[in-house]
PDB file of N, CA and C in Angstrom:
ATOM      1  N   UNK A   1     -29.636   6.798 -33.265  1.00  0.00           N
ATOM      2  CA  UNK A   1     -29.782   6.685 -31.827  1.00  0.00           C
ATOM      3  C   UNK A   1     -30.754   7.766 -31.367  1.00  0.00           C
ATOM      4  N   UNK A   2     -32.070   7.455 -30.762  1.00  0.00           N
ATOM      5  CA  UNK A   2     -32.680   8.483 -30.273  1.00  0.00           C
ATOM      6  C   UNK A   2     -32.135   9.532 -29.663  1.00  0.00           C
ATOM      7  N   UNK A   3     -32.740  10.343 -29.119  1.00  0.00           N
ATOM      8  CA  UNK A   3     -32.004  11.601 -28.745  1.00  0.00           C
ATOM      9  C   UNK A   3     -31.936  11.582 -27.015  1.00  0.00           C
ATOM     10  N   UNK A   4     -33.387  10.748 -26.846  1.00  0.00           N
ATOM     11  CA  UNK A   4     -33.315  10.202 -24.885  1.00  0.00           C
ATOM     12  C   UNK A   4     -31.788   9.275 -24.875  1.00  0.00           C
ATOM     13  N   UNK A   5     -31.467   8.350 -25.766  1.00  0.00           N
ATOM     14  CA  UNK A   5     -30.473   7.676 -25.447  1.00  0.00           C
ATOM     15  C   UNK A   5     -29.253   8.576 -25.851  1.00  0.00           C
ATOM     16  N   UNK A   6     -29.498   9.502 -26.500  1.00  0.00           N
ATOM     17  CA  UNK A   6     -27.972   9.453 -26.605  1.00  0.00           C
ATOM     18  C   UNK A   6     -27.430  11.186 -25.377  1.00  0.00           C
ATOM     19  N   UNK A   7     -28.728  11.745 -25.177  1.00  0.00           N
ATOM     20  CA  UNK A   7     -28.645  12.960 -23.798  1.00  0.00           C
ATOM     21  C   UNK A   7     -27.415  12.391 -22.530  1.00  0.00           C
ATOM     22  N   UNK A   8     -28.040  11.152 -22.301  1.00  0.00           N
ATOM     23  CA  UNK A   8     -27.636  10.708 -20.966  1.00  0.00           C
ATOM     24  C   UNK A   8     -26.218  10.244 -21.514  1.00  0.00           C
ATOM     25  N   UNK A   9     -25.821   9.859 -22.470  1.00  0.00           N
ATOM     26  CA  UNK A   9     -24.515   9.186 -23.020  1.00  0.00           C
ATOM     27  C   UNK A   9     -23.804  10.558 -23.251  1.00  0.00           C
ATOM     28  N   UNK A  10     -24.148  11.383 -23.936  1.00  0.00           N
ATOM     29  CA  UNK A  10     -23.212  12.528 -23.945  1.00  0.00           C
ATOM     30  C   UNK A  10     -22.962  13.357 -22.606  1.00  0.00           C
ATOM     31  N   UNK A  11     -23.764  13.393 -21.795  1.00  0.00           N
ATOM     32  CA  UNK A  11     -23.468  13.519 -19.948  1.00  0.00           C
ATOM     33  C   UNK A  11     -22.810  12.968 -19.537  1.00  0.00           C
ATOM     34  N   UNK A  12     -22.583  11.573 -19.860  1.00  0.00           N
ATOM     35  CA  UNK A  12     -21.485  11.072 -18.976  1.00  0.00           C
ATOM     36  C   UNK A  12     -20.162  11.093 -19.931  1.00  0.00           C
ATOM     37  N   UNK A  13     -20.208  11.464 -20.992  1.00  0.00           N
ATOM     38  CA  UNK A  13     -18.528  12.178 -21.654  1.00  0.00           C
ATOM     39  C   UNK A  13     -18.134  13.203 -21.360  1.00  0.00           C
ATOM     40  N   UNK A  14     -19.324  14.235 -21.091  1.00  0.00           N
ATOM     41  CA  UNK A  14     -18.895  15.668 -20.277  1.00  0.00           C
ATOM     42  C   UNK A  14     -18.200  15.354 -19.446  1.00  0.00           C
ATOM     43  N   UNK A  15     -18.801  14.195 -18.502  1.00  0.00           N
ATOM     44  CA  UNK A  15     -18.245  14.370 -17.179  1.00  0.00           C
ATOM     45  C   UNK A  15     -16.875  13.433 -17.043  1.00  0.00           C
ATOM     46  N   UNK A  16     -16.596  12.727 -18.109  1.00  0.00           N
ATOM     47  CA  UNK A  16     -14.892  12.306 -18.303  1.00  0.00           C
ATOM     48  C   UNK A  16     -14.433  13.752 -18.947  1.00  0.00           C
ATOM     49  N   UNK A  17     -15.118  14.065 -19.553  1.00  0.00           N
ATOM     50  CA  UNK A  17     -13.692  15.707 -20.577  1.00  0.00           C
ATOM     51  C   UNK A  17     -13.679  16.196 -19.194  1.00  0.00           C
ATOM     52  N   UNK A  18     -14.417  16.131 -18.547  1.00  0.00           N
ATOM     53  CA  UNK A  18     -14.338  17.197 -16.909  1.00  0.00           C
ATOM     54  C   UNK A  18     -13.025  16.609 -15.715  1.00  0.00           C
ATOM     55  N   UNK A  19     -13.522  15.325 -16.116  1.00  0.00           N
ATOM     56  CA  UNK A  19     -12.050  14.913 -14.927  1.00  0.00           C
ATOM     57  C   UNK A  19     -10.978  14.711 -15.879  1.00  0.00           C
ATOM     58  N   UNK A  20     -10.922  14.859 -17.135  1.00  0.00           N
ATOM     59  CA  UNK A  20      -9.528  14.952 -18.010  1.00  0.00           C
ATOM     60  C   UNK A  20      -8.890  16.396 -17.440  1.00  0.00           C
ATOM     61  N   UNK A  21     -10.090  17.161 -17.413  1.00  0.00           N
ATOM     62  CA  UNK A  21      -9.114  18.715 -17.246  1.00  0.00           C
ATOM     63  C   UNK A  21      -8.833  18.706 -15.630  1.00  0.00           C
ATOM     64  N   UNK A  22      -9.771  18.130 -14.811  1.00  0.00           N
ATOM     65  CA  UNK A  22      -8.822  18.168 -13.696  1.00  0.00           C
ATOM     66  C   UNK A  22      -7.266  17.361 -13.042  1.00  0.00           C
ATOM     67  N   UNK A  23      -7.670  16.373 -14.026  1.00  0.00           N
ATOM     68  CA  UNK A  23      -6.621  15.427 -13.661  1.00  0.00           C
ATOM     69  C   UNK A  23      -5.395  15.764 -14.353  1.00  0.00           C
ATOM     70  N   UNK A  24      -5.521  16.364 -15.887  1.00  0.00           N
ATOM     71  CA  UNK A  24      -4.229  16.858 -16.094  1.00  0.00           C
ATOM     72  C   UNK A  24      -4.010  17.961 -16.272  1.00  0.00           C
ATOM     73  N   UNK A  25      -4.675  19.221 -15.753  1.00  0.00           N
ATOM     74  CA  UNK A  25      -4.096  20.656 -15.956  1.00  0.00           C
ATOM     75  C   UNK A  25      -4.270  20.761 -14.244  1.00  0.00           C
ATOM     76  N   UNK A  26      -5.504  20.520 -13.804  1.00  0.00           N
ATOM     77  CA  UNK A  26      -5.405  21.097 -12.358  1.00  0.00           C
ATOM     78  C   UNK A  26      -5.139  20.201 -11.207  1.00  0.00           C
ATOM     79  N   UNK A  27      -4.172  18.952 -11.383  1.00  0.00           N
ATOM     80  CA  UNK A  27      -4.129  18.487 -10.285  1.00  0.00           C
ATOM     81  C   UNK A  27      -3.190  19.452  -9.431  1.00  0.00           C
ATOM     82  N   UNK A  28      -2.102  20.126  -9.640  1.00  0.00           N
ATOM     83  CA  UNK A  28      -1.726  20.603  -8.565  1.00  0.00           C
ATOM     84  C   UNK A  28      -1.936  22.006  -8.151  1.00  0.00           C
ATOM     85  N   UNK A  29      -2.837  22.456  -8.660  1.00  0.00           N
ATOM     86  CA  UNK A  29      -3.745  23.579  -8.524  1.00  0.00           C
ATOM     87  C   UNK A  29      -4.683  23.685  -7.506  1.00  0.00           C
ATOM     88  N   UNK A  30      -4.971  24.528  -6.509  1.00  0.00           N
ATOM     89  CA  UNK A  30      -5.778  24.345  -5.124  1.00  0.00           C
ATOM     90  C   UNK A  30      -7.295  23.721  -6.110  1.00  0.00           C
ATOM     91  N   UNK A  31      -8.013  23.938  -7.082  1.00  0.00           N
ATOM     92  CA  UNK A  31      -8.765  23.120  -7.369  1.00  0.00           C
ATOM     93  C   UNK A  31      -8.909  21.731  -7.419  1.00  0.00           C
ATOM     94  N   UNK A  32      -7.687  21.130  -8.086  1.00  0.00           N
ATOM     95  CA  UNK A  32      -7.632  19.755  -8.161  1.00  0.00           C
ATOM     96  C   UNK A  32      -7.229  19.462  -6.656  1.00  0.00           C
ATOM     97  N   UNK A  33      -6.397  20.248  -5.665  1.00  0.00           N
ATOM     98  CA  UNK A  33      -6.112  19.555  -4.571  1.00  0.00           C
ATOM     99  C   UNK A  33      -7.310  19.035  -3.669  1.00  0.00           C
ATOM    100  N   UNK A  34      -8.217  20.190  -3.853  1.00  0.00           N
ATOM    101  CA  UNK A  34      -9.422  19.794  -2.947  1.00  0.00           C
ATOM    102  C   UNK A  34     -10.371  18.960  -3.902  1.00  0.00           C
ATOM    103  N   UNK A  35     -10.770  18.892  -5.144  1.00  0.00           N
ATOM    104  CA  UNK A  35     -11.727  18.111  -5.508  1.00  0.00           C
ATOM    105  C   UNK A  35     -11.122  16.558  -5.206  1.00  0.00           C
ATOM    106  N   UNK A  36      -9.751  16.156  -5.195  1.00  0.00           N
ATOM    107  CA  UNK A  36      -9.271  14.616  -5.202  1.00  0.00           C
ATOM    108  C   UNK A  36      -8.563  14.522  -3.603  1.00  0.00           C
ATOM    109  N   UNK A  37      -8.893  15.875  -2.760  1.00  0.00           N
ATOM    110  CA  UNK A  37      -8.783  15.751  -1.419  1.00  0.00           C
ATOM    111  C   UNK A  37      -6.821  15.362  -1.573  1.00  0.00           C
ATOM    112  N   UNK A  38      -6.386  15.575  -2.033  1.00  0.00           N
ATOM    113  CA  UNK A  38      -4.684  15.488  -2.086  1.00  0.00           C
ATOM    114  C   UNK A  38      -3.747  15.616  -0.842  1.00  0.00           C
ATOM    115  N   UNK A  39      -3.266  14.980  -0.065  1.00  0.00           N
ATOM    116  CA  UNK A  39      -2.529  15.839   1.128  1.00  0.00           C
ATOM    117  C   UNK A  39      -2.160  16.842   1.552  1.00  0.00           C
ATOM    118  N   UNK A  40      -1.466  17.252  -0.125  1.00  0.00           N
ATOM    119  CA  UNK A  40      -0.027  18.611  -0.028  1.00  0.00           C
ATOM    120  C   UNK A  40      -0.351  18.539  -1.594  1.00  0.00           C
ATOM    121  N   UNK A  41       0.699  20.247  -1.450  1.00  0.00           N
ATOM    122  CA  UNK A  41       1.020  20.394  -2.870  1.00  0.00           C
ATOM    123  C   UNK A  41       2.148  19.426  -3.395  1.00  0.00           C
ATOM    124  N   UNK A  42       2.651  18.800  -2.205  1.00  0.00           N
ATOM    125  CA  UNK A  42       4.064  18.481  -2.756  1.00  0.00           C
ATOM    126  C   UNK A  42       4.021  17.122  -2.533  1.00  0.00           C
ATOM    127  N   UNK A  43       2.666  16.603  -2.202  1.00  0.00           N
ATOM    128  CA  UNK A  43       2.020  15.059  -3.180  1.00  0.00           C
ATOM    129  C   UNK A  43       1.240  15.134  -4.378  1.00  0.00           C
ATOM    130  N   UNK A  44       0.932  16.199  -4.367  1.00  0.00           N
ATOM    131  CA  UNK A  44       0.121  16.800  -6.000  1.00  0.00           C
ATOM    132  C   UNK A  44       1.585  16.898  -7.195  1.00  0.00           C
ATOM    133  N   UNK A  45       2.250  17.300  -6.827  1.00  0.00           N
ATOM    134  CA  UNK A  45       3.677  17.810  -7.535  1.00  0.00           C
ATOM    135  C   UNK A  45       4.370  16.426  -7.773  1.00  0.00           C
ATOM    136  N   UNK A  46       4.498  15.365  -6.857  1.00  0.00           N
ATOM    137  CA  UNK A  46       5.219  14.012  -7.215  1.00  0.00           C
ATOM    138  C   UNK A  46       4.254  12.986  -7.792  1.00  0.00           C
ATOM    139  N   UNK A  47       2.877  13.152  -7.797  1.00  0.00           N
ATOM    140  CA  UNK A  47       1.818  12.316  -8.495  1.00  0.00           C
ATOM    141  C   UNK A  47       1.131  12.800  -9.818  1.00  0.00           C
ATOM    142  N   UNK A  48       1.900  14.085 -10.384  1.00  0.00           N
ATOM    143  CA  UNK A  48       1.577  14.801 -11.329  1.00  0.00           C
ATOM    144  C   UNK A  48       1.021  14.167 -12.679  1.00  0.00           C
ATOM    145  N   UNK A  49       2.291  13.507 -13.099  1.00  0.00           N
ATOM    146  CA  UNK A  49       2.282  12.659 -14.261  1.00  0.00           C
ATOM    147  C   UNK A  49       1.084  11.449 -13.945  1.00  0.00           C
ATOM    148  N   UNK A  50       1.127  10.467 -12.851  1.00  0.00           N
ATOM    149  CA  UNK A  50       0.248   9.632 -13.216  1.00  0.00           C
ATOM    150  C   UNK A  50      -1.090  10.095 -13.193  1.00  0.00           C
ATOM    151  N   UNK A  51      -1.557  11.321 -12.685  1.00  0.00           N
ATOM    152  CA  UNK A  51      -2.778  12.044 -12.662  1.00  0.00           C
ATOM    153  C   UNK A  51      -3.091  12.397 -13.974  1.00  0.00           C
ATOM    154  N   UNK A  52      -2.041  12.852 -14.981  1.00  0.00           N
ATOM    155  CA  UNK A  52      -2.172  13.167 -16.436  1.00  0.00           C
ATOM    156  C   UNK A  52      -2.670  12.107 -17.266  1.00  0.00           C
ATOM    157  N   UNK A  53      -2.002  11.163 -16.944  1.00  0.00           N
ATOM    158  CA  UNK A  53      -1.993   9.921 -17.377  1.00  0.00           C
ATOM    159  C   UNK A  53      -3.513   9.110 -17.269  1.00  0.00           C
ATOM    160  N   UNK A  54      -3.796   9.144 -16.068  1.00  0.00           N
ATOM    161  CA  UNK A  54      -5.359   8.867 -15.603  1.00  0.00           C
ATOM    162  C   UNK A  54      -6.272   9.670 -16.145  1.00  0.00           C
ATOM    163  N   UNK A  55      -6.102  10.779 -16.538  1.00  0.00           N
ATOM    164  CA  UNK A  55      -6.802  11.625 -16.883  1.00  0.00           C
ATOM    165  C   UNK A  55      -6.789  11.471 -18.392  1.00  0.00           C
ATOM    166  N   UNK A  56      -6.202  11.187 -19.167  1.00  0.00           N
ATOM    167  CA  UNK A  56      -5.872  10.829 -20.598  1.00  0.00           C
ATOM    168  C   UNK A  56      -6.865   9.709 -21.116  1.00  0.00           C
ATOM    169  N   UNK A  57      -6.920   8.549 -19.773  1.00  0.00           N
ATOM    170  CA  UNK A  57      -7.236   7.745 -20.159  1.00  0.00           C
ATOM    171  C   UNK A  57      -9.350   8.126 -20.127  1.00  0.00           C
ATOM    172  N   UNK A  58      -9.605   8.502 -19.118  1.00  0.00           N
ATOM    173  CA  UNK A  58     -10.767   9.446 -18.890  1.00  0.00           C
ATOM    174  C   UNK A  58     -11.447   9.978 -19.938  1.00  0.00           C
ATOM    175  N   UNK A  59     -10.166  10.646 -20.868  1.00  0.00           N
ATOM    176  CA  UNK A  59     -10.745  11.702 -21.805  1.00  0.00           C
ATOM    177  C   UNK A  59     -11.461  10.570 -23.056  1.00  0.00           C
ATOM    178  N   UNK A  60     -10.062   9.164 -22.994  1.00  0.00           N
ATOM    179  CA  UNK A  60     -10.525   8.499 -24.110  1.00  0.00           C
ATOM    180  C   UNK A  60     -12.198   7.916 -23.681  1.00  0.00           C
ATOM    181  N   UNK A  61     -12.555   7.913 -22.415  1.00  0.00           N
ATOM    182  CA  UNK A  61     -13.963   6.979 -22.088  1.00  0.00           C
ATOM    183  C   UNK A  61     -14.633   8.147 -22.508  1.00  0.00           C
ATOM    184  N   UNK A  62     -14.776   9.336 -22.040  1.00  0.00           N
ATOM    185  CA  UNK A  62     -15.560  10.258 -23.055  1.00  0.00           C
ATOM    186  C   UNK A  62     -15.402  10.427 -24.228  1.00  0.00           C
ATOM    187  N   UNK A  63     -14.338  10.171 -25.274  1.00  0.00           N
ATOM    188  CA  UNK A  63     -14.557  10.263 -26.774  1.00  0.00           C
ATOM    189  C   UNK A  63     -14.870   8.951 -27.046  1.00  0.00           C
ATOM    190  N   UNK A  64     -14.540   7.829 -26.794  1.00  0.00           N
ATOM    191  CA  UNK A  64     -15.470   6.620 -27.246  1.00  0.00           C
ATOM    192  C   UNK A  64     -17.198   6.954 -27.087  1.00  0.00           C
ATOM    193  N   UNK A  65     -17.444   7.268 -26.033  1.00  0.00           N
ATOM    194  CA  UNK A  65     -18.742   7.589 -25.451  1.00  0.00           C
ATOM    195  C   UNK A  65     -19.490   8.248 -26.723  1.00  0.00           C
ATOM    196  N   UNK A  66     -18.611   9.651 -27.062  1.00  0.00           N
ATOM    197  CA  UNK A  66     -19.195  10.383 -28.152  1.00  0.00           C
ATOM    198  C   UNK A  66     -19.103  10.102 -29.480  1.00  0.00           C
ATOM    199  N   UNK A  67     -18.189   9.211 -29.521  1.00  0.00           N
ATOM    200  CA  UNK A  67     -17.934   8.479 -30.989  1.00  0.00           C
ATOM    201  C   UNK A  67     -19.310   7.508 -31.634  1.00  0.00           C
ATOM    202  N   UNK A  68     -19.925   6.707 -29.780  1.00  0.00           N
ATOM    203  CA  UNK A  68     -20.347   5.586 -30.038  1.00  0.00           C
ATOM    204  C   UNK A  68     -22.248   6.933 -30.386  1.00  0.00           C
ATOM    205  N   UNK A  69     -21.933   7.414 -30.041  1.00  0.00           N
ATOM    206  CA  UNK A  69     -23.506   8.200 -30.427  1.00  0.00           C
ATOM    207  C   UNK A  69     -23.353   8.771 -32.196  1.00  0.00           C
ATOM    208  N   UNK A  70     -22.240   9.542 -31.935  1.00  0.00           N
ATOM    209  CA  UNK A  70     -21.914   9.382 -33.851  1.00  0.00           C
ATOM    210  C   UNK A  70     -22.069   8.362 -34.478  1.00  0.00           C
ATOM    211  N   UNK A  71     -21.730   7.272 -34.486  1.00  0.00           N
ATOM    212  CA  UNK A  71     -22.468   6.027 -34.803  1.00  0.00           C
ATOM    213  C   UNK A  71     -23.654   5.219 -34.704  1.00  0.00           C
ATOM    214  N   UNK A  72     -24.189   5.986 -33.973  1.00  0.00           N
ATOM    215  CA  UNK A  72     -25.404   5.472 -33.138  1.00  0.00           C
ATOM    216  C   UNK A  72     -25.270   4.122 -32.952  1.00  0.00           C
ATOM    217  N   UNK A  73     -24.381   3.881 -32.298  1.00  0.00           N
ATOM    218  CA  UNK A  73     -23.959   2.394 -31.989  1.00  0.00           C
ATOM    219  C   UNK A  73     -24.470   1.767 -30.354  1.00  0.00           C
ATOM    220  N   UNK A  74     -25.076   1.403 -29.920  1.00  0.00           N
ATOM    221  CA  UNK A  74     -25.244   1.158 -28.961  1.00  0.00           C
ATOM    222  C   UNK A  74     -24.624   0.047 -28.101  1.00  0.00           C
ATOM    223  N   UNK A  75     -24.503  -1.000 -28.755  1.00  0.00           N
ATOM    224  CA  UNK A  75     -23.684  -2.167 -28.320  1.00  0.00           C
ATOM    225  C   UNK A  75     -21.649  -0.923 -28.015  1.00  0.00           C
ATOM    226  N   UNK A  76     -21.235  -0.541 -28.629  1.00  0.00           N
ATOM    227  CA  UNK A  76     -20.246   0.149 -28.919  1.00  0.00           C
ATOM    228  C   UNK A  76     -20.761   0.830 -27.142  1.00  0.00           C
ATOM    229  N   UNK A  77     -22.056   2.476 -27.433  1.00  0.00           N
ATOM    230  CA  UNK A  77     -21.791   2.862 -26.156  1.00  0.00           C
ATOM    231  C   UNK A  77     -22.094   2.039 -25.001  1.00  0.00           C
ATOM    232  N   UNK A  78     -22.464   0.710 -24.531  1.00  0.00           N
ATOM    233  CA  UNK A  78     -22.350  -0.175 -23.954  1.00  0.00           C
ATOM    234  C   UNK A  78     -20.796  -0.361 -23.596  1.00  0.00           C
ATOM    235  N   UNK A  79     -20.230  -1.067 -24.245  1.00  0.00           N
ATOM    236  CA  UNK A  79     -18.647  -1.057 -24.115  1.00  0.00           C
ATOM    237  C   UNK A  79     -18.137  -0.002 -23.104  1.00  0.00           C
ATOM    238  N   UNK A  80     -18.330   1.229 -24.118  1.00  0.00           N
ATOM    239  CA  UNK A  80     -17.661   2.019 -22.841  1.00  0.00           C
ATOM    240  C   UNK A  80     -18.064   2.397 -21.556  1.00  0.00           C
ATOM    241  N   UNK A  81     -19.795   2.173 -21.599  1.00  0.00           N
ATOM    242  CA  UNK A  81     -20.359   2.374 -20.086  1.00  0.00           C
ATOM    243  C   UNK A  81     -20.199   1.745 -19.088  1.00  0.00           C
ATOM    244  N   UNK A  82     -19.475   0.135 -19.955  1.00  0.00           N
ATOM    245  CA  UNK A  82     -19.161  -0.897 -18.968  1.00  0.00           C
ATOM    246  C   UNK A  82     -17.665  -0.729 -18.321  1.00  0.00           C
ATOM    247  N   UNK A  83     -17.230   0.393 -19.554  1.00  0.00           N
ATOM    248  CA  UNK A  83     -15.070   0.315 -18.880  1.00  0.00           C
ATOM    249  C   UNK A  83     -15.202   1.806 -17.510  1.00  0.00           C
ATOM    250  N   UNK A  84     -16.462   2.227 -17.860  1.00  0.00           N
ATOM    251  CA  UNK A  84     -16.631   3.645 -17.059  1.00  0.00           C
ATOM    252  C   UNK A  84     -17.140   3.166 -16.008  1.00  0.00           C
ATOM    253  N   UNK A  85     -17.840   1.855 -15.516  1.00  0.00           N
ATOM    254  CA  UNK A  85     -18.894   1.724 -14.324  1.00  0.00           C
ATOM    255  C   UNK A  85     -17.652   0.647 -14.035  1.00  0.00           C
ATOM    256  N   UNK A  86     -16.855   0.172 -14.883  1.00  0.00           N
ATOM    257  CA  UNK A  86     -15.827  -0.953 -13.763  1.00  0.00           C
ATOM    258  C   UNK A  86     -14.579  -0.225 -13.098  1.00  0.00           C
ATOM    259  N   UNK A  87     -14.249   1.408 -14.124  1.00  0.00           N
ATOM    260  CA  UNK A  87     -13.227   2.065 -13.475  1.00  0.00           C
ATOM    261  C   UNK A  87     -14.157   2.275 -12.293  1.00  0.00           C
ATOM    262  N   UNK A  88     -15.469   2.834 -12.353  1.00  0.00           N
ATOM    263  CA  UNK A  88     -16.119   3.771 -10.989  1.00  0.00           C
ATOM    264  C   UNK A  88     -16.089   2.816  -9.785  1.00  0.00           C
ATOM    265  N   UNK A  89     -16.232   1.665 -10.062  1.00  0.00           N
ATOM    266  CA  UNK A  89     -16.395   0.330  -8.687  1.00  0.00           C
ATOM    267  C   UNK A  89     -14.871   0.089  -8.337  1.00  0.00           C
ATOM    268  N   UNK A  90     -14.056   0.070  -9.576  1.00  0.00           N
ATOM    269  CA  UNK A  90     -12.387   0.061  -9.287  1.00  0.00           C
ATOM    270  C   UNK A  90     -11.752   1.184  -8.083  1.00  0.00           C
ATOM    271  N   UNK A  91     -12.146   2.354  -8.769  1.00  0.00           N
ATOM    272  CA  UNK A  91     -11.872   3.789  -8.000  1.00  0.00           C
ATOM    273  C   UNK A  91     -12.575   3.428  -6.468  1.00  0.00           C
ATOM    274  N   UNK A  92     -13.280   3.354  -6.313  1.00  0.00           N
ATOM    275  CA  UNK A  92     -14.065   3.316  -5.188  1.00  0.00           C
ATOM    276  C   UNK A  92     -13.100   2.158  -4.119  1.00  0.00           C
ATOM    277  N   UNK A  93     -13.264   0.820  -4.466  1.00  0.00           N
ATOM    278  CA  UNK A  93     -12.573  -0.282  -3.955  1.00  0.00           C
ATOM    279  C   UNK A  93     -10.998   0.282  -3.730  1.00  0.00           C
ATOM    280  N   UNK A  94     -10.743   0.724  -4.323  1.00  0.00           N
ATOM    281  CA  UNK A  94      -9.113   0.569  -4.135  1.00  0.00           C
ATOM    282  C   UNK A  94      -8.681   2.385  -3.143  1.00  0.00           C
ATOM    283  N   UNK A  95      -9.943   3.598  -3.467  1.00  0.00           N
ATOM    284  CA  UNK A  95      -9.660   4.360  -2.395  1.00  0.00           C
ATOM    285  C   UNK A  95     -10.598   4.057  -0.853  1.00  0.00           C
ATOM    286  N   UNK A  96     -11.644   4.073  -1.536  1.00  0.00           N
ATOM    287  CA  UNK A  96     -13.226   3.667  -0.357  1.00  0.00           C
ATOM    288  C   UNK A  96     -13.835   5.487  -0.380  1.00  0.00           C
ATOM    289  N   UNK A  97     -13.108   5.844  -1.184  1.00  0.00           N
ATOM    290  CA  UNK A  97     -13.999   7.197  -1.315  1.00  0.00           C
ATOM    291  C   UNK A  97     -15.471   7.116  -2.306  1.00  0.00           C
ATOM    292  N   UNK A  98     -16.219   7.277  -1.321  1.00  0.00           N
ATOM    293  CA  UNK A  98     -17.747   7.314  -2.185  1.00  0.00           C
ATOM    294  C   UNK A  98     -18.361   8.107  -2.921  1.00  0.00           C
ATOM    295  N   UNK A  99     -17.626   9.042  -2.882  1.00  0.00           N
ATOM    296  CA  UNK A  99     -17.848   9.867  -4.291  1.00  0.00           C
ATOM    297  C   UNK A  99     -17.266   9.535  -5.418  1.00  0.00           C
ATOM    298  N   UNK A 100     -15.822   8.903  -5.719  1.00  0.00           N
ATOM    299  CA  UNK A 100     -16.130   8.038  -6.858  1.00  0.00           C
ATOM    300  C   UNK A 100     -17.010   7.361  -7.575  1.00  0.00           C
ATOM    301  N   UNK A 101     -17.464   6.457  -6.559  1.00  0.00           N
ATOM    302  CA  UNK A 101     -18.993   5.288  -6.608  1.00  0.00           C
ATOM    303  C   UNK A 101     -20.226   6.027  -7.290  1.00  0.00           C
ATOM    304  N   UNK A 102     -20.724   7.741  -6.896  1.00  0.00           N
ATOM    305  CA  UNK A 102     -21.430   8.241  -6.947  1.00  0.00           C
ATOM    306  C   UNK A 102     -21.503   9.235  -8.083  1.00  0.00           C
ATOM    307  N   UNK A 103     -20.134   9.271  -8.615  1.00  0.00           N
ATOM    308  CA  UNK A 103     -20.233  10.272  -9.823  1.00  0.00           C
ATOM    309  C   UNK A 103     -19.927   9.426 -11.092  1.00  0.00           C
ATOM    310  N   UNK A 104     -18.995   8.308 -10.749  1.00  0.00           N
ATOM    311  CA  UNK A 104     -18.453   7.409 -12.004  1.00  0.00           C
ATOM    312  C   UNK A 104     -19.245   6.239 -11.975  1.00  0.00           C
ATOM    313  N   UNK A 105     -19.452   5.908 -11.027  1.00  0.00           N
ATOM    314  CA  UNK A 105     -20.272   3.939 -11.095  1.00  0.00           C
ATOM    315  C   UNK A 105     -21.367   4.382 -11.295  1.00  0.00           C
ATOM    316  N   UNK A 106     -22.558   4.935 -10.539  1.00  0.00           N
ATOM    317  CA  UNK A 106     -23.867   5.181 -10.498  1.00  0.00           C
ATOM    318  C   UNK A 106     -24.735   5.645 -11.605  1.00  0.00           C
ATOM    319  N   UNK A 107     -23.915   6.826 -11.964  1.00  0.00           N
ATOM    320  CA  UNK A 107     -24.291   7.242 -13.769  1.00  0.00           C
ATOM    321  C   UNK A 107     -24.650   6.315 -14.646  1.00  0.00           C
ATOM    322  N   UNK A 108     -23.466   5.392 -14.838  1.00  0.00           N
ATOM    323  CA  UNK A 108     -23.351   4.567 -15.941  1.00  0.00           C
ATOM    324  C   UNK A 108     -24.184   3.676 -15.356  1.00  0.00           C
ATOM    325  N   UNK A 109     -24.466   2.983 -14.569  1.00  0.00           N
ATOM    326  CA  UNK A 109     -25.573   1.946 -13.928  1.00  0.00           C
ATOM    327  C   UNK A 109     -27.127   1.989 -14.363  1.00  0.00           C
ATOM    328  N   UNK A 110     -27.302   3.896 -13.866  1.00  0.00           N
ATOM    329  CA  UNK A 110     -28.542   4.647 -14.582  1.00  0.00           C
ATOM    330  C   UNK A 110     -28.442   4.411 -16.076  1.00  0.00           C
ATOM    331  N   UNK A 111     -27.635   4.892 -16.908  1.00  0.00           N
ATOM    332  CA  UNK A 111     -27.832   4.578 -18.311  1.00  0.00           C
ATOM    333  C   UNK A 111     -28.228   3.500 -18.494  1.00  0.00           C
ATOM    334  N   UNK A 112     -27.223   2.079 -17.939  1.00  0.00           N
ATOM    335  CA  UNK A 112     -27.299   1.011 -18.444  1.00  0.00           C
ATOM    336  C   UNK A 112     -29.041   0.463 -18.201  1.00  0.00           C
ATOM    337  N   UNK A 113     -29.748   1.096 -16.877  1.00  0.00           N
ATOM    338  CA  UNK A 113     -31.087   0.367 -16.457  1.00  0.00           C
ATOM    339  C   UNK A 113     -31.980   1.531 -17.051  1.00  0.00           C
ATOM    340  N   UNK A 114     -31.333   2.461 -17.844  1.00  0.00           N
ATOM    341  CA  UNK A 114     -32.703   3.654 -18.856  1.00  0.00           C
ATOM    342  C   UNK A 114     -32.796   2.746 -20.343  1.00  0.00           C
ATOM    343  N   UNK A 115     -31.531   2.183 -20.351  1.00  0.00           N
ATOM    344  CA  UNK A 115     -31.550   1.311 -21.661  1.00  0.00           C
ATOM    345  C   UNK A 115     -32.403   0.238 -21.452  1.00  0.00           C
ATOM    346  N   UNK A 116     -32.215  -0.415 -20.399  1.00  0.00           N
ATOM    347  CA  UNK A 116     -33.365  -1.660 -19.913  1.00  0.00           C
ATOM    348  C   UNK A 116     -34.792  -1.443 -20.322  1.00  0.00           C
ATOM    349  N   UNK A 117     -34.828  -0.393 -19.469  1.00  0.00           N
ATOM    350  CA  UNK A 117     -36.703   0.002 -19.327  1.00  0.00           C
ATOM    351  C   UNK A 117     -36.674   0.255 -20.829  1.00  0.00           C
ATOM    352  N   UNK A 118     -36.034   1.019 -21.366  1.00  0.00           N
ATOM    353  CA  UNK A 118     -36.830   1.749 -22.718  1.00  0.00           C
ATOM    354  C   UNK A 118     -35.772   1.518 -23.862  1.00  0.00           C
TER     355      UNK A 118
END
């Protein structure tokens, strides 16, 4: 896998290992409260677990991501750019927060149309 294709693919696994650690060490931490905008601590404290949980699943779209460049598999990092850009349109639709749209959908959109051109 070239090294242009696989830059932008290992960026967007950073940026799942990144919401793994917020989602399951710092959601109820004034960090995670303000990056996911949370009510209270004490909706951070009763949504704990499924935040871990979400976040687990996160970590796996970044190790597929990095798996699929160890392989230099492209059809493979396809797969996961497609489960990362349908969570980012999912996230978005179901809060309407646009920074979802803008950090999770948009990325992977860019990859998918850097793969197009080149």
């Amino acid at each position: 896998m070239p090294i242009t294709t696989a830059i932008p693919i290992a960026l967007i696994a950073l940026l799942h290992f990144y919401f793994l650690i917020l989602e399951m060490f710092f959601w109820t931490k004034p960090k995670g409260i303000k990056a996911f905008k949370l009510e209270s601590v004490d909706f951070a404290e009763k949504t704990k677990v499924l935040a871990a949980n979400q976040g687990l699943y996160n970590g796996f779209l970044g190790a597929g991501l990095l798996f699929s460049i160890y392989e230099a598999n492209l059809r493979l990092a396809s797969f996961f750019l497609l489960c990362v850009l349908i969570a980012g349109l999912y996230g978005f639709y179901s809060t309407k927060n646009k920074v979802i749209l803008f950090v999770q959908a948009v990325p992977a959109i860019l990859v998918f149309v850097f793969f197009i051109l080149f």
